[in-house]
Protein backbone atom coordinates (compact mmCIF):
# COMPACT_ATOMS: atom_id res chain seq x y z
CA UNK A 1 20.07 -85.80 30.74
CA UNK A 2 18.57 -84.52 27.52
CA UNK A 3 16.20 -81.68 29.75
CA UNK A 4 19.57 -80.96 31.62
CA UNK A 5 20.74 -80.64 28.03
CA UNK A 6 18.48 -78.74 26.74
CA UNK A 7 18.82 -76.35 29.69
CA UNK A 8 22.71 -74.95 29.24
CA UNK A 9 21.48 -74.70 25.05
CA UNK A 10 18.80 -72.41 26.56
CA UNK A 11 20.96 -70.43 28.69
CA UNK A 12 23.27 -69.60 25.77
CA UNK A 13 20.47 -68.64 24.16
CA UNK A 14 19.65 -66.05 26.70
CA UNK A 15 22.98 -64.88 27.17
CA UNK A 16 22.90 -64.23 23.14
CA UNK A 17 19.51 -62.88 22.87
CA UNK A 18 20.30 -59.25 23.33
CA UNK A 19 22.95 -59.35 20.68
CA UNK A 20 20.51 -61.04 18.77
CA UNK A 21 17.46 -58.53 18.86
CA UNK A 22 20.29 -55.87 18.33
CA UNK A 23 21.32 -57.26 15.09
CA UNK A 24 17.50 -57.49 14.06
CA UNK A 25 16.37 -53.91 15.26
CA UNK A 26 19.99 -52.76 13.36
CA UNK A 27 18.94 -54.59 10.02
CA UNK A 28 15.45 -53.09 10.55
CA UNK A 29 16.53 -49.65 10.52
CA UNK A 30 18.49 -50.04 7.59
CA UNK A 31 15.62 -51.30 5.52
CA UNK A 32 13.30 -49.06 6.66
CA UNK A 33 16.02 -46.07 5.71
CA UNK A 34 16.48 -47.78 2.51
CA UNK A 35 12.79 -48.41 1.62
CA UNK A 36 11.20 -45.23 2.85
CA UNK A 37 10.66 -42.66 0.29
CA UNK A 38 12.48 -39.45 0.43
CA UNK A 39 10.88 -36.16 -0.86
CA UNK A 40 13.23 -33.13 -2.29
CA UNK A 41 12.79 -29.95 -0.75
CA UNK A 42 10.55 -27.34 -2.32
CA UNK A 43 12.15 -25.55 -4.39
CA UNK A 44 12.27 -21.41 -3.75
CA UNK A 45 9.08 -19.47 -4.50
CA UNK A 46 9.80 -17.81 -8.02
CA UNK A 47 9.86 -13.93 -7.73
CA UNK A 48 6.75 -12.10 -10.00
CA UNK A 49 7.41 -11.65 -13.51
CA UNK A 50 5.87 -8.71 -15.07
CA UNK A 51 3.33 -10.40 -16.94
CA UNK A 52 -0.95 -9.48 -15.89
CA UNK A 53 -2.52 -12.14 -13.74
CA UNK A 54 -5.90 -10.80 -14.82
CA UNK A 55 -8.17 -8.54 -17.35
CA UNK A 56 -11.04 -6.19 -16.97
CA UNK A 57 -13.11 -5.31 -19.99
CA UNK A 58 -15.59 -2.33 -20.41
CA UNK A 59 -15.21 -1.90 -17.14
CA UNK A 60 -15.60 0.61 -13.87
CA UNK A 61 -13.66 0.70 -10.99
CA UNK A 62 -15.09 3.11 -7.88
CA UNK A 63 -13.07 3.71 -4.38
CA UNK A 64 -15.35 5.27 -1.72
CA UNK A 65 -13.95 6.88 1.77
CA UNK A 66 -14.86 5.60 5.27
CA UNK A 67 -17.95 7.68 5.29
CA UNK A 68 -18.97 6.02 1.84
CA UNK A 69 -18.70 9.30 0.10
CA UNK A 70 -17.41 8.59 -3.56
CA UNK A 71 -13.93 9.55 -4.15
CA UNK A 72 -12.80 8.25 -7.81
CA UNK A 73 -14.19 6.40 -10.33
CA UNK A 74 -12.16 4.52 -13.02
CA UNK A 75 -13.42 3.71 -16.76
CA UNK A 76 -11.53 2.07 -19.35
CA UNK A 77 -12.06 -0.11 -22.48
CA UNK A 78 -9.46 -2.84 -21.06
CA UNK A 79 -6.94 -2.98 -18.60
CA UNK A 80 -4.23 -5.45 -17.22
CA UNK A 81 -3.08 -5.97 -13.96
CA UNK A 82 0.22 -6.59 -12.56
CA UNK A 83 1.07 -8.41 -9.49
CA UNK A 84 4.99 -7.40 -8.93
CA UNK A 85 4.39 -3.73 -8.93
CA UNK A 86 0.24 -3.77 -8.32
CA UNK A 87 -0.76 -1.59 -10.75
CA UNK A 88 -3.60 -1.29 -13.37
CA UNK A 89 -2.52 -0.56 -17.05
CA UNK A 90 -5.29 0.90 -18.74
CA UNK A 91 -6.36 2.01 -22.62
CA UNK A 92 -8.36 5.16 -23.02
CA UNK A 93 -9.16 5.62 -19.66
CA UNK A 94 -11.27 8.25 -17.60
CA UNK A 95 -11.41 8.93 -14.58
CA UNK A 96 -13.24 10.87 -12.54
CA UNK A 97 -12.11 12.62 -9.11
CA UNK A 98 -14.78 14.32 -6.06
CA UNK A 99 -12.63 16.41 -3.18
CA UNK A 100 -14.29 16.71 0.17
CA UNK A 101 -15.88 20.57 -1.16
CA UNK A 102 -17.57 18.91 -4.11
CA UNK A 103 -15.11 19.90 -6.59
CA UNK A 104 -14.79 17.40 -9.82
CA UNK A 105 -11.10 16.31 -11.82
CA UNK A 106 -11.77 14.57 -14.90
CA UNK A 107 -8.87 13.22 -16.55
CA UNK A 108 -8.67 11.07 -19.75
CA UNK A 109 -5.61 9.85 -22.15
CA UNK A 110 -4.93 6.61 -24.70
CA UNK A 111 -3.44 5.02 -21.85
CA UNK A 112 -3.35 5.25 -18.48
CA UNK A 113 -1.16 3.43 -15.35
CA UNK A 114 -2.66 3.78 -11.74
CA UNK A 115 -1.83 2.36 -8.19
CA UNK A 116 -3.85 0.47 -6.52
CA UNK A 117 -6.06 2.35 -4.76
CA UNK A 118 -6.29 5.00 -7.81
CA UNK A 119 -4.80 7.46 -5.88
CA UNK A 120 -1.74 7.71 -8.79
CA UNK A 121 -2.70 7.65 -12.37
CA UNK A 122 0.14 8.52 -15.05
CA UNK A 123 -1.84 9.55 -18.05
CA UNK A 124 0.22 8.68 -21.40
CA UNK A 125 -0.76 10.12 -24.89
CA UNK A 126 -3.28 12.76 -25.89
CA UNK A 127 -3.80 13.40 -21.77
CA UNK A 128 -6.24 16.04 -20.37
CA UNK A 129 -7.33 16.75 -16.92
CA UNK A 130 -10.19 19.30 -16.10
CA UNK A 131 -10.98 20.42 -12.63
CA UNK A 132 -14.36 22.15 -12.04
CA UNK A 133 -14.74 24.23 -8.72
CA UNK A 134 -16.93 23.43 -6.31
CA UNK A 135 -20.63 24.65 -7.01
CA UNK A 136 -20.60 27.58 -4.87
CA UNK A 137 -17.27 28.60 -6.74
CA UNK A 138 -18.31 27.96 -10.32
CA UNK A 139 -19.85 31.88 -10.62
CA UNK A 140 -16.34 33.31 -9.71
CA UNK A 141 -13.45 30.46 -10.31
CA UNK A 142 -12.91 29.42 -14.07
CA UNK A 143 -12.54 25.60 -15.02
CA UNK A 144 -8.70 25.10 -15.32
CA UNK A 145 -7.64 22.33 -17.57
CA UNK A 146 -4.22 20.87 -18.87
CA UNK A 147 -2.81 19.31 -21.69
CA UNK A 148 0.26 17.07 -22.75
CA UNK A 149 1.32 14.23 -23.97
CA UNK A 150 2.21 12.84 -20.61
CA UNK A 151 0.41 13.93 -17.35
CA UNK A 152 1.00 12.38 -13.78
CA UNK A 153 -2.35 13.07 -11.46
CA UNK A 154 -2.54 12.58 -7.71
CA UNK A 155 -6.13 12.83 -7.49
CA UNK A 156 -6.27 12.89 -3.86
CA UNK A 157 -4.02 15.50 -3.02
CA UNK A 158 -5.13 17.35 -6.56
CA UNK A 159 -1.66 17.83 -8.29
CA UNK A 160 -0.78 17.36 -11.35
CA UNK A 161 3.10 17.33 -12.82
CA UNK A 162 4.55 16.78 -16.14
CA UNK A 163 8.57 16.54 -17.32
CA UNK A 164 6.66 16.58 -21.32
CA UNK A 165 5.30 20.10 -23.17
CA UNK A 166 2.11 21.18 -21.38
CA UNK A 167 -0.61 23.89 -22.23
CA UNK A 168 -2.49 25.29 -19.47
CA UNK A 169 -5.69 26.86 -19.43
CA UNK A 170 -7.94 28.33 -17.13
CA UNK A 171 -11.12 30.13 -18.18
CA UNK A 172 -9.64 32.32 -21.21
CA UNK A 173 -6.16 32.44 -20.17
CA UNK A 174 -3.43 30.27 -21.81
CA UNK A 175 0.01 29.12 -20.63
CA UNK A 176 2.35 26.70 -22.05
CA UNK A 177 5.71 25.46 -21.00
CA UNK A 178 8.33 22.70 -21.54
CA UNK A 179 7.48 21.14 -17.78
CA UNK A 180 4.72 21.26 -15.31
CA UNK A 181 4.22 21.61 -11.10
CA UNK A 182 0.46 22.24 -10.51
CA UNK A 183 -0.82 22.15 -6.82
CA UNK A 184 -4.66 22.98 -6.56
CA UNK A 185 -4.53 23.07 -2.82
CA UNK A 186 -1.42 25.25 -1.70
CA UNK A 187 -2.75 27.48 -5.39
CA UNK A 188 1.28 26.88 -6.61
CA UNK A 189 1.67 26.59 -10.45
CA UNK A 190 4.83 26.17 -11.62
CA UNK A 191 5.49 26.33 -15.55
CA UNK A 192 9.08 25.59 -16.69
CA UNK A 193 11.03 26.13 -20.09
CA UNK A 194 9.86 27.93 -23.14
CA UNK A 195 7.33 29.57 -20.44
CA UNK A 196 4.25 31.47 -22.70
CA UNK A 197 1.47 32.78 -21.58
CA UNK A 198 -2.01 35.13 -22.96
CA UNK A 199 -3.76 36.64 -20.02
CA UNK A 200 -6.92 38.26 -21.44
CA UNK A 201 -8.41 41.63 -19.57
CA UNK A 202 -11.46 40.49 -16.87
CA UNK A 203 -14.65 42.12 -18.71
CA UNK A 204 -16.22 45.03 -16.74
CA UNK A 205 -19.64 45.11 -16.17
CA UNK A 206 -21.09 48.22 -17.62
């Protein structure tokens, strides 16, 4: 009597045991939910200041082309990078530019702002650039060099522009204007406002 018992408590036992492991799995889940830890998302990348993530100091900076020739080389006392617009800011630099025929652009200023690759330099206070011909046109082409108080050289493509009071020379012939356009390659100069100019007769051999 007490196994025959013993026997319907089991089977209502069974009948209830899915209900029952229910109830446990439910309150399982809701502890784990409650106890696991919960992370916040990340929060958004901030944008780059304008602020230098590095310094150079007595430094030189040279860019060579894919044959290793050496195209520009960059000197300054110190000079501050910036990430959000990847250029170099520069005091007193100088900077030195070969073309393919061998012909050298020097250009120097208090402070100077290139690109990345050098290719750009604006050239801010007391700026001069000088371009030398090539060797085998030094005899017959005159150095031509130009002053300001703002210059903007693209060494590669050897131009040189100014919206700031220039003075031009080139061997002993001066020009001065209120804005510059100079393109070495395609030989355009282009002087603007307040345009003067002193060409001086060639000598003649006797």
């Amino acid at each position: 009597m007490p196994l025959r018992g013993f026997g319907r408590a089991w089977d209502r036992i069974t009948i209830y045991l899915p209900v029952i492991l229910m109830g446990l799995l439910a309150l399982g889940t809701y502890w784990l939910a409650r106890t696991t830890p919960t992370f916040a998302p990340s929060a958004p990348e901030a944008p780059p200041t304008h602020d230098p993530d590095y310094f150079l100091r007595g430094f030189s900076v040279k860019s060579f082309d894919a044959a290793g020739r050496l195209k520009s080389e960059l000197r300054g006392i110190e000079a501050r990078h910036f990430a959000d617009t990847d250029t170099l800011e520069v005091d007193e630099p100088r900077i030195r530019s070969f073309s393919v025929e061998g012909a050298v652009v020097v250009a120097s200023a208090k402070k100077g702002i290139s690109n990345a690759d050098g290719s750009q330099v604006q050239l801010i206070g007391n700026a001069v650039v000088t371009r030398e011909p090539p060797p085998q046109l030094r005899a017959t082409e005159p150095t031509l060099e130009i002053r300001g108080e703002f210059l903007h050289a693209f060494t590669e493509q050897e131009r040189v522009s100014s919206n700031k009071p220039v003075t031009l020379t080139r061997g002993s012939d001066v020009f001065s204007g209120n804005s510059l356009e100079y393109d070495n390659q395609k030989r355009v100069l282009e002087l603007v406002g307040n345009v003067h100019g002193t060409l001086q007769p060639k000598s003649t051999a006797p």
